[in-house]
Protein backbone atom coordinates (compact mmCIF):
# COMPACT_ATOMS: atom_id res chain seq x y z
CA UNK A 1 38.68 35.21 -7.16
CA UNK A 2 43.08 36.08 -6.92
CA UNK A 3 43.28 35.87 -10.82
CA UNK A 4 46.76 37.43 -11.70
CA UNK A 5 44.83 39.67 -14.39
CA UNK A 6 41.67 41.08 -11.70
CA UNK A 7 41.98 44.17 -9.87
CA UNK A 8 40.43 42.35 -6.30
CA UNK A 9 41.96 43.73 -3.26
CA UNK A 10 44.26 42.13 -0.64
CA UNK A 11 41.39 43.11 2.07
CA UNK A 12 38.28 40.61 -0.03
CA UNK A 13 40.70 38.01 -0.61
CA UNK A 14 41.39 37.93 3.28
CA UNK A 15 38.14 37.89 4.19
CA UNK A 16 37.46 34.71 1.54
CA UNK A 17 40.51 32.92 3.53
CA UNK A 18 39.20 33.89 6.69
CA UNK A 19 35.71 32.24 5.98
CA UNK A 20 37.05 29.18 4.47
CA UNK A 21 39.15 28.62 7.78
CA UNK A 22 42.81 29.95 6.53
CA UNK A 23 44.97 32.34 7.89
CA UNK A 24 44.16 35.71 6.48
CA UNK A 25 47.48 35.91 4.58
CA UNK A 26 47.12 31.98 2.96
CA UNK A 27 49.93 31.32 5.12
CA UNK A 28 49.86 28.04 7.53
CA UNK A 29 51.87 26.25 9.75
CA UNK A 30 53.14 22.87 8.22
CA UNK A 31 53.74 19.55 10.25
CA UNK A 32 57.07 17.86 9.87
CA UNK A 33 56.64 14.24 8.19
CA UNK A 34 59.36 12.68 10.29
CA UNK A 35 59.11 13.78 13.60
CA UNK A 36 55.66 15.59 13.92
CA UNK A 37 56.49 18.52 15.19
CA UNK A 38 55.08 21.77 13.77
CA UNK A 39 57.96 23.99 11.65
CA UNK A 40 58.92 26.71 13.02
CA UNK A 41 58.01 29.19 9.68
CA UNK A 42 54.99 30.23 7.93
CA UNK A 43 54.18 28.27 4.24
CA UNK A 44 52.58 30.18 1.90
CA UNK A 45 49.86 27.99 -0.23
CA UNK A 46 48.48 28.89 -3.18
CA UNK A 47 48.38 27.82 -7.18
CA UNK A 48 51.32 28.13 -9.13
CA UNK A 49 51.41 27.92 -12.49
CA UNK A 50 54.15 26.50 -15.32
CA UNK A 51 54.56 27.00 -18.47
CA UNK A 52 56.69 24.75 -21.04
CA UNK A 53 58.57 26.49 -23.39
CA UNK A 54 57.76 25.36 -27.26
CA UNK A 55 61.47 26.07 -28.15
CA UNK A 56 64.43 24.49 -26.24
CA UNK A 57 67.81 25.72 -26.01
CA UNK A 58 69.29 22.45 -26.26
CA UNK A 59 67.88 22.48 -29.70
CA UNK A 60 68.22 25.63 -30.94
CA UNK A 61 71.98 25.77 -29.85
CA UNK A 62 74.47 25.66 -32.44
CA UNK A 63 78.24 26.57 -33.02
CA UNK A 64 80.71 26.63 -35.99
CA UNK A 65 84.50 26.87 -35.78
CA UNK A 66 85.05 25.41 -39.64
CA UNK A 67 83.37 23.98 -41.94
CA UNK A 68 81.84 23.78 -45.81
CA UNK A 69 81.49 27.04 -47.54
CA UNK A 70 79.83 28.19 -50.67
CA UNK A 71 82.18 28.27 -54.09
CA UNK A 72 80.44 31.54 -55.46
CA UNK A 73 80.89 33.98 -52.43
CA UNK A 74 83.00 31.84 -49.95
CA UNK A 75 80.84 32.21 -47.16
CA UNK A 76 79.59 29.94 -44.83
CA UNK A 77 76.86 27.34 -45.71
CA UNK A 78 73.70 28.85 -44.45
CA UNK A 79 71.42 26.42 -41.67
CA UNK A 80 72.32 24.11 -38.82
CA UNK A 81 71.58 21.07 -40.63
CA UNK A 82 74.33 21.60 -43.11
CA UNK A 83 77.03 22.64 -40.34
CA UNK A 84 76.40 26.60 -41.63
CA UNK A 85 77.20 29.65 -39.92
CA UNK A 86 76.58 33.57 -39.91
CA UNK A 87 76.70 34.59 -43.11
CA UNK A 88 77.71 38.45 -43.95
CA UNK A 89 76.57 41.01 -46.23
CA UNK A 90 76.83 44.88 -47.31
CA UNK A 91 74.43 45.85 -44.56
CA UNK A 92 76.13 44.12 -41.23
């Protein structure tokens, strides 16, 4: 049922919520935890899904103003670890 890859229709999904006792849109009416009384908007409630990201930009990051550069073409060191930069060549 409501997979994000399936070709079901709004109208069978409704009917499922319906049956189980849910408003036919999956919306519902949420209770206030401090005083009680019933919100005055419709919550939507269904599964969300996350994904983490195998590559952070806090680690990939990395900047060079100055720094070593090779003897033989006087360009920049090449890789992060050795505080390198872009390095140029007859194609760029």
């Amino acid at each position: 049922y409501g997979t994000a890859f399936g070709g079901d229709k709004i109208v069978d999904l409704s009917k499922v919520l319906i049956d189980r006792g849910f408003n036919y849109l999956g919306k519902d009416v949420l209770t206030s935890g401090l005083t009680g009384e019933p919100l005055q908007s419709y919550i939507f409630f269904g599964p969300i899904f996350y994904q983490k990201l195998k590559h952070m930009v806090q680690d990939k990051m990395h900047a060079r103003a100055r720094g070593p550069r090779s003897i033989l073409t006087r360009q920049p060191t090449e890789g992060r670890s050795r505080d390198g930069g872009l390095r140029l060549g007859e194609m760029e």
